[in-house]
N, C-alpha and C. Protein backbone atom coordinates (compact mmCIF):
# COMPACT_ATOMS: atom_id res chain seq x y z
N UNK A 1 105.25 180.72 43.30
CA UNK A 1 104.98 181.28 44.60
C UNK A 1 103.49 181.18 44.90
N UNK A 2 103.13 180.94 45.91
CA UNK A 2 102.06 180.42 46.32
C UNK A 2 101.01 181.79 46.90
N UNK A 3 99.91 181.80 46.08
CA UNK A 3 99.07 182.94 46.91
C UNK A 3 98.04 183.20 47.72
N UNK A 4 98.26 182.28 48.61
CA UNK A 4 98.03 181.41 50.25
C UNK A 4 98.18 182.67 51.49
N UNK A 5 97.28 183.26 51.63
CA UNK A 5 97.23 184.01 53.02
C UNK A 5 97.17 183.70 54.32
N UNK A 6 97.69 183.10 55.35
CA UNK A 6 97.65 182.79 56.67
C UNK A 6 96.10 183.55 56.92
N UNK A 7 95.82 182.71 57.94
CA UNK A 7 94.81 183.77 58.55
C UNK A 7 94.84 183.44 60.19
N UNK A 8 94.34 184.20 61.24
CA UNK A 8 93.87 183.61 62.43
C UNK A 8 93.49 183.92 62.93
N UNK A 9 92.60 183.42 64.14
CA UNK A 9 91.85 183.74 64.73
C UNK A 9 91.88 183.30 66.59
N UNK A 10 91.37 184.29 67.09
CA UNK A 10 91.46 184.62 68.37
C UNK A 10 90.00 184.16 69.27
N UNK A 11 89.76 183.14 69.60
CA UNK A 11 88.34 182.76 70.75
C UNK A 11 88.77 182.78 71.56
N UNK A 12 88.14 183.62 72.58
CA UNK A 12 88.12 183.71 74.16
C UNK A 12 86.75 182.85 74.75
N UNK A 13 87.04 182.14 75.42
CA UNK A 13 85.73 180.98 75.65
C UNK A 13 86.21 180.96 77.03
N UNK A 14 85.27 181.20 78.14
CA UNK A 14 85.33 180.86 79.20
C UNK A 14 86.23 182.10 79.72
N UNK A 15 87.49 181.83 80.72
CA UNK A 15 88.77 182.19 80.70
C UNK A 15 90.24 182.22 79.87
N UNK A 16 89.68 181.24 78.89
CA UNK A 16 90.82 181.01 78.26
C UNK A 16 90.83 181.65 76.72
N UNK A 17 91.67 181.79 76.43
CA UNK A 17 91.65 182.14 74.46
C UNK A 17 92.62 181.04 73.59
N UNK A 18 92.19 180.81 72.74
CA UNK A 18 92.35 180.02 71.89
C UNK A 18 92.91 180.56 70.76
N UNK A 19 93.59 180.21 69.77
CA UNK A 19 94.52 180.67 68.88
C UNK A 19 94.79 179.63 67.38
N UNK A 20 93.87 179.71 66.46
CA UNK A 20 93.92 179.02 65.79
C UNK A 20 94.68 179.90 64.27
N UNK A 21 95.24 178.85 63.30
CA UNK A 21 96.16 179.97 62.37
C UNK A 21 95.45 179.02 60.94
N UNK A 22 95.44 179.30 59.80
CA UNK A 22 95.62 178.91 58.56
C UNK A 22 96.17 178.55 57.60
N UNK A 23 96.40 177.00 57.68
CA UNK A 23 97.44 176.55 56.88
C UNK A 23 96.80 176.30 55.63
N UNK A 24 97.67 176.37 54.25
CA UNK A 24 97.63 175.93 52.88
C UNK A 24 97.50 174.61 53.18
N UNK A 25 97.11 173.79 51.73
CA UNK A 25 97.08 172.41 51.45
C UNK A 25 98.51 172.25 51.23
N UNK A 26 98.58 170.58 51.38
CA UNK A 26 100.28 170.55 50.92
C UNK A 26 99.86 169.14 49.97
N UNK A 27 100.86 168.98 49.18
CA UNK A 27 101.09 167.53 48.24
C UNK A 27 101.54 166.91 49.24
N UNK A 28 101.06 165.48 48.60
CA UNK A 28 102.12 164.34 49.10
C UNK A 28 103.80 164.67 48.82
N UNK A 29 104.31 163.96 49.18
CA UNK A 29 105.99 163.63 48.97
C UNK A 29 105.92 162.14 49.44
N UNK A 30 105.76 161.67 47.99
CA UNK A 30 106.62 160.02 48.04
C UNK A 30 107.48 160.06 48.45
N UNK A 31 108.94 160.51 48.20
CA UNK A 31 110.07 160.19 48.95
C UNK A 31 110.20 159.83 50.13
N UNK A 32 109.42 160.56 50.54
CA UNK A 32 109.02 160.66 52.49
C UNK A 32 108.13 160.03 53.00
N UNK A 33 107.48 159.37 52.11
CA UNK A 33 106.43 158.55 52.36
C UNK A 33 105.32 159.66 53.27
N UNK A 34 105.12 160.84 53.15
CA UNK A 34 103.83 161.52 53.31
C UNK A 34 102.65 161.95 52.53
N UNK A 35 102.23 161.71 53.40
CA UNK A 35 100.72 162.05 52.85
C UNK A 35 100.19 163.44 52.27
N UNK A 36 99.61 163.80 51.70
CA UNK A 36 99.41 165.24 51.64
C UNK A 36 98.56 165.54 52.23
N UNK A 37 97.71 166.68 52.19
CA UNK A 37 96.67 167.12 53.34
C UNK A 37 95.90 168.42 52.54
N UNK A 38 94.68 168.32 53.23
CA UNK A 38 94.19 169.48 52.86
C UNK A 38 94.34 171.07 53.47
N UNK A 39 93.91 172.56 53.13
CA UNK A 39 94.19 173.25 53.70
C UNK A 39 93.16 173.74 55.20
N UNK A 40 93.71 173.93 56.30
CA UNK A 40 93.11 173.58 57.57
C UNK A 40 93.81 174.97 58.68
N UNK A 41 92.44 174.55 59.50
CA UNK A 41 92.64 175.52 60.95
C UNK A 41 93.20 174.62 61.89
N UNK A 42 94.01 175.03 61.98
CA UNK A 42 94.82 174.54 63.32
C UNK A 42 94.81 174.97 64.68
N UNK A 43 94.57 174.31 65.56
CA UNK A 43 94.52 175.01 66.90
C UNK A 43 95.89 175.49 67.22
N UNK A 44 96.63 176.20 67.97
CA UNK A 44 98.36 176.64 68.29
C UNK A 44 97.99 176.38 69.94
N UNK A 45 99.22 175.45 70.26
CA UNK A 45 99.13 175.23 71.24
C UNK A 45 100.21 175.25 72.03
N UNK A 46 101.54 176.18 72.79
CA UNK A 46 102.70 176.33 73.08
C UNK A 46 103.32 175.87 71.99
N UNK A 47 103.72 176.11 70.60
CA UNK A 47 104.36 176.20 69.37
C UNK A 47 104.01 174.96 68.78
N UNK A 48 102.34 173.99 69.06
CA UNK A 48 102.58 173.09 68.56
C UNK A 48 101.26 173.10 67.79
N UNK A 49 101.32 172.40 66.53
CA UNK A 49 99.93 173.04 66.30
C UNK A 49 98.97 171.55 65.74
N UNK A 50 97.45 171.75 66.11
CA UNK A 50 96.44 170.37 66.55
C UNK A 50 95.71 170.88 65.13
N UNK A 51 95.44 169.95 64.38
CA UNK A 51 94.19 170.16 63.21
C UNK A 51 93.01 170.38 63.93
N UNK A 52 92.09 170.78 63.35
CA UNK A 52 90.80 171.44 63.64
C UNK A 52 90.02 170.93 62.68
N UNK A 53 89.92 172.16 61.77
CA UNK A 53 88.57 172.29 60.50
C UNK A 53 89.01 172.33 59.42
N UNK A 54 88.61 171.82 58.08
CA UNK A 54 89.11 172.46 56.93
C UNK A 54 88.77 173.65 56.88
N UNK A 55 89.87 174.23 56.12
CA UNK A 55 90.03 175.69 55.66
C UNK A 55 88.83 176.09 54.08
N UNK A 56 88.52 176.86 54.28
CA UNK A 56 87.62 177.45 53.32
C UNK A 56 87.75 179.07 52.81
N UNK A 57 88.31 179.21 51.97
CA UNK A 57 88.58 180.59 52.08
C UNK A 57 87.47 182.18 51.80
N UNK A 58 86.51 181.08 51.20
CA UNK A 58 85.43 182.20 51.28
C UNK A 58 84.19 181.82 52.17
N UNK A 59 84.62 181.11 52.89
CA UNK A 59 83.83 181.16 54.42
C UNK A 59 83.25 182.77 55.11
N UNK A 60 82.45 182.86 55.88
CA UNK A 60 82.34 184.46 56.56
C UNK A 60 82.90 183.96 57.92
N UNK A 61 83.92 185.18 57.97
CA UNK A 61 84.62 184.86 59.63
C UNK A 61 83.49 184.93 60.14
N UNK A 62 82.65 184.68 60.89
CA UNK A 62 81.76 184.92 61.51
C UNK A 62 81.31 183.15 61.51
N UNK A 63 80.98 182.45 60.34
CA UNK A 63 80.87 181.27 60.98
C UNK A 63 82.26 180.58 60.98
N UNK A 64 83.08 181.10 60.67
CA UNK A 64 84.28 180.36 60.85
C UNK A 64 84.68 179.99 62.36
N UNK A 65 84.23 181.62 63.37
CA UNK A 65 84.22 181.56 64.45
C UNK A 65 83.86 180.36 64.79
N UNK A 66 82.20 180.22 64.87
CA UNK A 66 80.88 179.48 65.23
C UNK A 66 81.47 177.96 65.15
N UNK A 67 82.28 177.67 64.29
CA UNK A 67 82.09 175.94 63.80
C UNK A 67 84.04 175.75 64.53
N UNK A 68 84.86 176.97 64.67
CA UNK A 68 85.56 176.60 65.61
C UNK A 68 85.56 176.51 67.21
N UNK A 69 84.49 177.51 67.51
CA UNK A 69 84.16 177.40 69.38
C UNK A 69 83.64 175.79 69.12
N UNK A 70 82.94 175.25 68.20
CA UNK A 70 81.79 174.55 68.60
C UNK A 70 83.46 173.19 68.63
N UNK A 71 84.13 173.24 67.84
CA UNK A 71 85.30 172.44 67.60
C UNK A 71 86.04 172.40 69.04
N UNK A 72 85.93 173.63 69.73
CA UNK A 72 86.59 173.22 70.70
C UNK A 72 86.20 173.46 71.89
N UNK A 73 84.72 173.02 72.18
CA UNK A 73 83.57 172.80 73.28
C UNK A 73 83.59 170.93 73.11
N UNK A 74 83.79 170.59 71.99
CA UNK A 74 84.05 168.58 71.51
C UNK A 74 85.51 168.44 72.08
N UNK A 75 86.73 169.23 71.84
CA UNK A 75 87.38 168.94 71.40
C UNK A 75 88.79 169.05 72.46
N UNK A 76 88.43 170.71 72.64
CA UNK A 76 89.69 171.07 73.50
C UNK A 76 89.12 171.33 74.85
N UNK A 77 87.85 171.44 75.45
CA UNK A 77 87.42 171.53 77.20
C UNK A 77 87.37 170.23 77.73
N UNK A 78 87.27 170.28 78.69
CA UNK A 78 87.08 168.87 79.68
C UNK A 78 85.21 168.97 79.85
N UNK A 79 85.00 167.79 79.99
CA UNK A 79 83.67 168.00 79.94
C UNK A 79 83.03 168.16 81.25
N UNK A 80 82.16 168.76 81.27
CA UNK A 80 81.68 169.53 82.58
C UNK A 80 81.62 168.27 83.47
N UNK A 81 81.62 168.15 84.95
CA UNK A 81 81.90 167.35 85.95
C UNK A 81 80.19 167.02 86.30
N UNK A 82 79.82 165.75 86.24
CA UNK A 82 78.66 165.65 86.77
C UNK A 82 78.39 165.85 88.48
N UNK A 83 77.04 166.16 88.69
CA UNK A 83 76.81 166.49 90.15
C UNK A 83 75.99 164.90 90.42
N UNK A 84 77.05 164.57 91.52
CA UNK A 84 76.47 163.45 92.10
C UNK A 84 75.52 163.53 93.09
N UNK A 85 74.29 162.76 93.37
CA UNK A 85 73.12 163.53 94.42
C UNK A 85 73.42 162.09 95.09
């Protein structure tokens, strides 16, 4: 049994909030021909969920915050509209 704690976290940026959760690492599975992966923040997005950051578990929430807004100011906004003169 695995002693893997979910974690997540809540950014409100702008108007919107963001919802990222904490997944474990997983093995490959040859059979399936998959890959394995490391353990990661995922963005949740209507039940679907986008990689982010690796997971670190003795990170301080506090920059965990910091390096996910900054993840999704690149990642998940549209980029600001230039002013044409």
């Amino acid at each position: 049994m695995s002693a893997f704690k979910p974690q997540q976290r809540h950014l409100a940026i702008g108007d919107r909030t963001f919802h990222f959760v904490s997944y474990e690492a997983h093995p490959p599975n040859e059979r399936r021909g998959e890959l394995g992966g490391p353990a990661m923040w995922y963005l949740m997005v209507e039940g679907r969920r986008c990689p982010a950051l690796a997971y670190d578990p003795v990170q301080a929430l506090e920059d965990v915050d910091r390096e996910l807004e900054l993840w999704i100011q690149a990642n998940a906004l549209a980029p600001a509209a230039e002013v044409s003169r």
